[in-house]
N, C-alpha and C. Protein backbone atom coordinates (compact mmCIF):
# COMPACT_ATOMS: atom_id res chain seq x y z
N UNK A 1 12.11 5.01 15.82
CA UNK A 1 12.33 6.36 16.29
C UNK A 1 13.22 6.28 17.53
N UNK A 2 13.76 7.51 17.82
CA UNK A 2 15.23 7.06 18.70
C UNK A 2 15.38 8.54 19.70
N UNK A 3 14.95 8.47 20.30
CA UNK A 3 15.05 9.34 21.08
C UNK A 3 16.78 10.20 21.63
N UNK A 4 16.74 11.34 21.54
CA UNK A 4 18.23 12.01 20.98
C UNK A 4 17.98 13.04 22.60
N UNK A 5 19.34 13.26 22.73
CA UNK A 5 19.35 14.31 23.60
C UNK A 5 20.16 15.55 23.52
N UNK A 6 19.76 16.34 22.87
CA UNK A 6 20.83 17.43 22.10
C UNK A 6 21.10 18.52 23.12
N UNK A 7 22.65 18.98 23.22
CA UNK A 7 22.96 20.19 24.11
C UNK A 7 24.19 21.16 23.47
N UNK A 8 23.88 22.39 23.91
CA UNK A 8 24.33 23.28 23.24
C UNK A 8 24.76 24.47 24.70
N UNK A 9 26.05 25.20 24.78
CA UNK A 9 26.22 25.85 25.12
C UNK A 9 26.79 27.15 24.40
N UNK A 10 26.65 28.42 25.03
CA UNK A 10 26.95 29.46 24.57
C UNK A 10 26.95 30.80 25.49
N UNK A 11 27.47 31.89 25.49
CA UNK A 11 27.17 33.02 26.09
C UNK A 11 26.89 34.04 25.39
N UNK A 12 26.53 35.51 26.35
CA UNK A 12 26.32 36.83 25.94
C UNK A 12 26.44 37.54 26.88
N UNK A 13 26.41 38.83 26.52
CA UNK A 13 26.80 39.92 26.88
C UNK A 13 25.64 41.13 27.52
N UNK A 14 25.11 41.33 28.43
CA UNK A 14 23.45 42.16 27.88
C UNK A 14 23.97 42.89 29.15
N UNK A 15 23.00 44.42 29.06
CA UNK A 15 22.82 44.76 29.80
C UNK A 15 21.11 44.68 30.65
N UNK A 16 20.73 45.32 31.67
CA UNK A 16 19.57 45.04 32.30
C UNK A 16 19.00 45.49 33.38
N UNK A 17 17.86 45.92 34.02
CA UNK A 17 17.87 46.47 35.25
C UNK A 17 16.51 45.81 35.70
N UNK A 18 16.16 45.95 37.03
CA UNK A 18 14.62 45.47 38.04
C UNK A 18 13.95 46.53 37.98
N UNK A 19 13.05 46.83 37.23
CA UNK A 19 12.28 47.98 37.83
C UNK A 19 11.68 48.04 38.95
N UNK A 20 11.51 48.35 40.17
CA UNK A 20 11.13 48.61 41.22
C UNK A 20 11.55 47.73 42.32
N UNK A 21 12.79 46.92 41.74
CA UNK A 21 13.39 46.60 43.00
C UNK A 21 14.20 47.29 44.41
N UNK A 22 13.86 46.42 45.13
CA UNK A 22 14.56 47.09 46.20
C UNK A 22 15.85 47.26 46.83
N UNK A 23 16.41 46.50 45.84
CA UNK A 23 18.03 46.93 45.65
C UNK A 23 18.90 47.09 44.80
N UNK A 24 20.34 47.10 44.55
CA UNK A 24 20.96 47.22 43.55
C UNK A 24 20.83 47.20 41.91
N UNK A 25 19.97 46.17 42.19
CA UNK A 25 19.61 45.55 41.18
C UNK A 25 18.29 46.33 40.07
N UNK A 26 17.96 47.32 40.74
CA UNK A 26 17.17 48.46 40.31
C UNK A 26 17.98 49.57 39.39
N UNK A 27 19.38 49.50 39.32
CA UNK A 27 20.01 50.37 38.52
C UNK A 27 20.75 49.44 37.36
N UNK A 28 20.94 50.01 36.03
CA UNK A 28 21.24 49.86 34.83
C UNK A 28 22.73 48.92 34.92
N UNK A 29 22.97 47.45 34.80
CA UNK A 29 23.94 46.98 34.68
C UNK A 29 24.10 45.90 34.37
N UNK A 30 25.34 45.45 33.42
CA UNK A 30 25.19 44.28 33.00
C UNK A 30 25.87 42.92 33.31
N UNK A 31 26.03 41.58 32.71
CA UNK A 31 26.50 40.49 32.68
C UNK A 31 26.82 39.57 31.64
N UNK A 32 27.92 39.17 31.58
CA UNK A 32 28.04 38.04 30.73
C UNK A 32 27.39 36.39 31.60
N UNK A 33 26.20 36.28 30.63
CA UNK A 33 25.15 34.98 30.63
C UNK A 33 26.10 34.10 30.15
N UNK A 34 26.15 32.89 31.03
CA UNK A 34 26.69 31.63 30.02
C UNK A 34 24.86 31.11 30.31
N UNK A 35 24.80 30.45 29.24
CA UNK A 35 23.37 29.26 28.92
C UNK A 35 23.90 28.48 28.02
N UNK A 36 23.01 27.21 28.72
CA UNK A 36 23.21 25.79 28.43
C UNK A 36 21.67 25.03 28.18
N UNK A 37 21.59 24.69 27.11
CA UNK A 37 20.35 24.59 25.79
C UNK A 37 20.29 22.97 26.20
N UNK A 38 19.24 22.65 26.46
CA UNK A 38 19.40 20.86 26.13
C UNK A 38 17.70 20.78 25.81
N UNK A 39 17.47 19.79 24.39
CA UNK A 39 16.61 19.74 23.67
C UNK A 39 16.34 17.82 23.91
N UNK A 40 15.34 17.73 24.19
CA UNK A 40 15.23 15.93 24.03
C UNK A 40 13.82 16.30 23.00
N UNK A 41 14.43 15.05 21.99
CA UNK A 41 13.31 15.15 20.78
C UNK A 41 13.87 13.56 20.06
N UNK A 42 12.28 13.31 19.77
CA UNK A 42 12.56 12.06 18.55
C UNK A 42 12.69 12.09 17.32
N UNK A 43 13.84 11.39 16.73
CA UNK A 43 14.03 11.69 15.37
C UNK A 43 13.17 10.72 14.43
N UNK A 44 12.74 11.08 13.45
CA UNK A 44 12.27 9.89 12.49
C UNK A 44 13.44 9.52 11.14
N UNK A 45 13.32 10.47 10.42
CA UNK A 45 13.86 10.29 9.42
C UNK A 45 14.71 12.09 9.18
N UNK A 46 14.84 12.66 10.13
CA UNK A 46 15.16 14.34 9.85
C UNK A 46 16.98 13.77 10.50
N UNK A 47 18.00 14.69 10.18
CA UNK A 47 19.42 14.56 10.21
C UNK A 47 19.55 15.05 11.32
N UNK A 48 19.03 16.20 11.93
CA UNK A 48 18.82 16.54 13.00
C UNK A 48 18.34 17.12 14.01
N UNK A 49 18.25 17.41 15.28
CA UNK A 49 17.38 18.28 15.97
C UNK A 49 16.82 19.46 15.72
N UNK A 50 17.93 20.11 15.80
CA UNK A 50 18.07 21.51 15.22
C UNK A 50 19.68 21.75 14.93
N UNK A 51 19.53 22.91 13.99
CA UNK A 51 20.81 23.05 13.26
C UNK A 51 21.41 23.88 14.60
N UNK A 52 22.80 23.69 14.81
CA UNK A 52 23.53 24.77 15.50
C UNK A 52 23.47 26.31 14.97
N UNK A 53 23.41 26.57 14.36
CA UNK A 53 23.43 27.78 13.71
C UNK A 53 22.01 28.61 14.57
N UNK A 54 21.31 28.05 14.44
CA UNK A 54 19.86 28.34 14.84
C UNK A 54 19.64 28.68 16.76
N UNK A 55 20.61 27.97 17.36
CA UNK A 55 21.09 28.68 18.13
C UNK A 55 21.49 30.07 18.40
N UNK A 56 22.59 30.10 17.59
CA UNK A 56 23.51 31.30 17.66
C UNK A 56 22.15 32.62 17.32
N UNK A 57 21.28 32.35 16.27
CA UNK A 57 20.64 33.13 15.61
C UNK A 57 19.40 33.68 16.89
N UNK A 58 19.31 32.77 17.60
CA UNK A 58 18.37 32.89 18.49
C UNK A 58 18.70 33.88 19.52
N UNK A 59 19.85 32.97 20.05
CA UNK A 59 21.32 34.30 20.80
C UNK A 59 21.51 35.52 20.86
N UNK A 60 21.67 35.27 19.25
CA UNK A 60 22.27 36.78 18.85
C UNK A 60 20.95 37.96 18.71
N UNK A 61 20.12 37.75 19.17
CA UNK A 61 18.76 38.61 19.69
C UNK A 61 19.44 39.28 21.24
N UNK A 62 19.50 38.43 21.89
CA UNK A 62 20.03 38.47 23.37
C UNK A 62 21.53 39.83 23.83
N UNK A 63 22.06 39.36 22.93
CA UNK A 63 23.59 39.80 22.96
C UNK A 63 23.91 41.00 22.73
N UNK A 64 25.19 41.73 23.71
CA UNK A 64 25.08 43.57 23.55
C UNK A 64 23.91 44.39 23.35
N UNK A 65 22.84 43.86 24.22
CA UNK A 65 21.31 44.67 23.90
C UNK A 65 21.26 45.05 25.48
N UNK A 66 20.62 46.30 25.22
CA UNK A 66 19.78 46.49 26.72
C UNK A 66 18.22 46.11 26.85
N UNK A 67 18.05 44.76 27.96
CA UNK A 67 16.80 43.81 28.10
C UNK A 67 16.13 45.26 28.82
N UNK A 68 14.71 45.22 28.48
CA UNK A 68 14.09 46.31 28.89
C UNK A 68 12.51 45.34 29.19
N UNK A 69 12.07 45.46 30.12
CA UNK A 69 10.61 45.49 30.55
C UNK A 69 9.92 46.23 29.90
N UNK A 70 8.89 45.33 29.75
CA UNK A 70 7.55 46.31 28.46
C UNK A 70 7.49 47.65 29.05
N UNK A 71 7.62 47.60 30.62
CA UNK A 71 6.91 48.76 31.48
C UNK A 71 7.74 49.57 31.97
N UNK A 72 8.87 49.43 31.68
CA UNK A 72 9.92 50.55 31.71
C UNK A 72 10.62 51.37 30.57
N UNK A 73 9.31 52.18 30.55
CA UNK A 73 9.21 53.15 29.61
C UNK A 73 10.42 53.68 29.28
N UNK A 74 10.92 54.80 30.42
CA UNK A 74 12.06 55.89 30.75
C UNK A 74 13.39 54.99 29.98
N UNK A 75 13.66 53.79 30.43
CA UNK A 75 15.00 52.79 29.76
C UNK A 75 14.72 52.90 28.54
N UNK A 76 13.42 52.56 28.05
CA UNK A 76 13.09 51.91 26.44
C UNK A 76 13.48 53.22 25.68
N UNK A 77 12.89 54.54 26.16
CA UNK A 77 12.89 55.78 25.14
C UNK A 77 14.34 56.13 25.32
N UNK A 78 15.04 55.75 26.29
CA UNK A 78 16.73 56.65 26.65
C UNK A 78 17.26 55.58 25.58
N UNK A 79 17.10 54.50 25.16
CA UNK A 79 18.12 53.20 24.46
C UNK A 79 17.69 53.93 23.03
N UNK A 80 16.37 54.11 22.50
CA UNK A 80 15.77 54.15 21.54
C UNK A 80 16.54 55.68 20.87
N UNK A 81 16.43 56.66 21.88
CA UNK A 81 16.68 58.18 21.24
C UNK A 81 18.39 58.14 21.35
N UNK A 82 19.02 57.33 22.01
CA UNK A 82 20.32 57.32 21.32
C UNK A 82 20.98 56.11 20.96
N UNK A 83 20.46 55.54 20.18
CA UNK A 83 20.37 54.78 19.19
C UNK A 83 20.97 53.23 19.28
N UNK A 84 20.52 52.84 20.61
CA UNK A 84 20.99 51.77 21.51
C UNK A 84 20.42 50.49 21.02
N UNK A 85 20.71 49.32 21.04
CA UNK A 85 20.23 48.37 20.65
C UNK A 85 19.25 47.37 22.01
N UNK A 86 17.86 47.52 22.02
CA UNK A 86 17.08 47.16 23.11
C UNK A 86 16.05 46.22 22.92
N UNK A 87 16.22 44.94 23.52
CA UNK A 87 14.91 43.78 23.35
C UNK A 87 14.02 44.10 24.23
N UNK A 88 12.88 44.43 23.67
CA UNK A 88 11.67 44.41 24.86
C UNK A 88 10.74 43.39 25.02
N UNK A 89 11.03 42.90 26.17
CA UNK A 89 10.46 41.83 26.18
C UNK A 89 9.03 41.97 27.57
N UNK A 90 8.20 40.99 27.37
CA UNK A 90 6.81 40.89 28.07
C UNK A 90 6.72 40.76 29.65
N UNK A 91 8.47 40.32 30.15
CA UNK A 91 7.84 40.42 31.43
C UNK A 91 9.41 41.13 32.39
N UNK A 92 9.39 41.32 33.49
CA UNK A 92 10.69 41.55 34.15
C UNK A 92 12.12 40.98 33.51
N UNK A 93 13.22 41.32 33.81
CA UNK A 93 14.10 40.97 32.99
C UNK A 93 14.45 40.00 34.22
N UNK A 94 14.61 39.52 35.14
CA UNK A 94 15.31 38.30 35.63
C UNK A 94 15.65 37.62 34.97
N UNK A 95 16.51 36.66 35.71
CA UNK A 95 17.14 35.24 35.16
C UNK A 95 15.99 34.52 35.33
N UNK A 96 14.83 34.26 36.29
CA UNK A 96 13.74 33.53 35.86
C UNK A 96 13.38 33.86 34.71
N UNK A 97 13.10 34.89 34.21
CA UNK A 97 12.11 35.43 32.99
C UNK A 97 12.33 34.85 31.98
N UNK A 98 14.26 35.40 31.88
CA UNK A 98 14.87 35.35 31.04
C UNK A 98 15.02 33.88 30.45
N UNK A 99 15.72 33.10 31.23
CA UNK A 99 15.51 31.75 31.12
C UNK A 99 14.16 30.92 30.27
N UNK A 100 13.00 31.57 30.97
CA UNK A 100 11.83 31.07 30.72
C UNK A 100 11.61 31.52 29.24
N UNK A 101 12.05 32.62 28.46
CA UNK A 101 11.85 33.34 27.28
C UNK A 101 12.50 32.80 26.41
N UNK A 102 14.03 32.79 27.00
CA UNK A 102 14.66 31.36 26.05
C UNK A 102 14.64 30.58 25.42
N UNK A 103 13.86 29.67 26.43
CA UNK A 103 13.39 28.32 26.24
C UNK A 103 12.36 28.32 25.50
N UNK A 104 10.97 29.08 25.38
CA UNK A 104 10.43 29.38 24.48
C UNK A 104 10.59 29.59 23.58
N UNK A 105 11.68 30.75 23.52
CA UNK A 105 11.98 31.12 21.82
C UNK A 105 12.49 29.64 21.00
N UNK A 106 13.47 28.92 21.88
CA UNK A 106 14.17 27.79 21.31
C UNK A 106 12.81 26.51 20.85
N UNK A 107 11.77 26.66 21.86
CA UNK A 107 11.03 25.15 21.30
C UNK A 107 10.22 25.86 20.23
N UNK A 108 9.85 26.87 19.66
CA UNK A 108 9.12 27.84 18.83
C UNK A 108 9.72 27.36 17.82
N UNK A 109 11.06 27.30 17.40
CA UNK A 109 11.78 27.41 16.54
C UNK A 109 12.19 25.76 16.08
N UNK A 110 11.85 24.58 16.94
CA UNK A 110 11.98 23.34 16.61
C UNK A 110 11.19 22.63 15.66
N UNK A 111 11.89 22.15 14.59
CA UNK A 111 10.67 21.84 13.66
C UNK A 111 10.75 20.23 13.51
N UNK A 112 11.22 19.51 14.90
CA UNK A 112 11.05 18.01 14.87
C UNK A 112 9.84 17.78 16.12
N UNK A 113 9.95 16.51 16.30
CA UNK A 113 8.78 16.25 17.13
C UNK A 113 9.80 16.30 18.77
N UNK A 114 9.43 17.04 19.62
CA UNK A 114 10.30 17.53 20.66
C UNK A 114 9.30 16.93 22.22
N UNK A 115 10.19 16.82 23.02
CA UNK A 115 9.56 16.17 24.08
C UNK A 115 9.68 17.30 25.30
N UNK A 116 10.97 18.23 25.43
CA UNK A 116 11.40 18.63 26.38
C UNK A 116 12.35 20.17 25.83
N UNK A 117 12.46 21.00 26.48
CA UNK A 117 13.39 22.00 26.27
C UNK A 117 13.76 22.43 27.68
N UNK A 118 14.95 22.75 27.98
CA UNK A 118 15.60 23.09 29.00
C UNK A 118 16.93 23.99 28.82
N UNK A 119 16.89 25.24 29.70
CA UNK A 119 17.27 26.38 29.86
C UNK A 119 18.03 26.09 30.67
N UNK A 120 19.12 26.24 31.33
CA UNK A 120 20.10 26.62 32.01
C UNK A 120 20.59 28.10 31.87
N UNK A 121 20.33 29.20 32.41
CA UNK A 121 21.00 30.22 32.14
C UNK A 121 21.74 30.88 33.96
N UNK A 122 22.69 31.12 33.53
CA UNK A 122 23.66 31.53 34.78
C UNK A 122 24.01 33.18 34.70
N UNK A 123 23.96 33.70 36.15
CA UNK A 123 23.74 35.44 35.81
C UNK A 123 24.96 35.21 36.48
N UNK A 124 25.29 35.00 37.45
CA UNK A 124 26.99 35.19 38.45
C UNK A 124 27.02 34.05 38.02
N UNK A 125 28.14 33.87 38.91
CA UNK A 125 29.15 32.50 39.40
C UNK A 125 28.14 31.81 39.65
N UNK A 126 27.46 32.26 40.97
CA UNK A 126 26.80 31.41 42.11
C UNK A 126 24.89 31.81 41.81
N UNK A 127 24.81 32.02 41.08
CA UNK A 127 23.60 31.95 40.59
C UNK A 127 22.92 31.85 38.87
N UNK A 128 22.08 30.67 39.24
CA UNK A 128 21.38 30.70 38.07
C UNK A 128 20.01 29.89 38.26
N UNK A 129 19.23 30.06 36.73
CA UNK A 129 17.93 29.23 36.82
C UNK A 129 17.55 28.33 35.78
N UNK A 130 17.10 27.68 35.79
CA UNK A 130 16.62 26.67 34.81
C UNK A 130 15.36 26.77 34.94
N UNK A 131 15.13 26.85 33.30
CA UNK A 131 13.56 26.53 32.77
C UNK A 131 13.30 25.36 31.95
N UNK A 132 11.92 24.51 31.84
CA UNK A 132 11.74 23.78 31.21
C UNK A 132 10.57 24.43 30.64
N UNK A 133 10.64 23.75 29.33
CA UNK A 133 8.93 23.81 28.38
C UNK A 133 8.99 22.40 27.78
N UNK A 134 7.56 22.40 27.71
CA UNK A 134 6.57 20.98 27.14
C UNK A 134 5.92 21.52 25.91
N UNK A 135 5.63 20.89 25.30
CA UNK A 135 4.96 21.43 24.33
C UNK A 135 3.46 21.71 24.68
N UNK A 136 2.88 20.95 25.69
CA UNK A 136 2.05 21.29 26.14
C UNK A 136 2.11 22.66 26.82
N UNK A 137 3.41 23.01 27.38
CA UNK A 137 3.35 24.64 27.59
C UNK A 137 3.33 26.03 26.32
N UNK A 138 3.65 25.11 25.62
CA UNK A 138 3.85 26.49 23.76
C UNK A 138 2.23 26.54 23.58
């Protein structure tokens, strides 16, 4: 068995807001995300980690959507009644969150024996966050 270190980059497009933040960042606006995927997993006898495709598919959840907080109602019903495309997801939309949701969705979806998943996702230039999951965290 041979231990592999697979990486994948890609971007998107989303829009997003803080609910109850205390600045800017409390009103409706978006970013192009670059994220950078790196998977360490052992292979036995499988061709590979995961298919690239399976990426994109994961992605393309993410992409031209408005990220909405479970708890921001007022966003969810304004996207919904005109006919907006909106992921609602379980916790704040940050780049922590976001990152962290990622990375989840991606080791969810691994069907080799996986050691590590790691998130890189970048909101500006000059900021971004990285998440890891264990399988002991799924």
């Amino acid at each position: 068995m041979i231990n592999r270190v697979l990486e994948y980059r890609a971007s998107f497009d989303a829009a997003h807001r803080l609910l109850n933040h205390g600045g800017r960042c409390r009103n409706l606006h978006g970013h192009t995300y670059h994220v950078s995927i790196r998977i360490e997993a052992a292979l036995k006898d499988e061709v590979f980690v995961i298919d690239f495709f399976r990426f994109k598919e994961i992605l393309n959840a993410y992409d031209h959507v408005v990220l909405c907080w479970t708890e921001d109602h007022q966003l969810i019903r304004f996207c919904r009644e005109e006919n907006g495309d909106v992921l609602v997801l379980p916790k704040q939309t940050s780049i922590e969150n976001l990152s962290g949701h990622i990375a989840v969705a991606v080791a969810r979806s691994l069907e080799v024996e996986w050691k590590e998943v790691q998130v890189n996702l970048q909101e500006t230039e000059k900021g971004s966050c990285a998440s890891v999951v264990r399988p002991e965290d799924i």
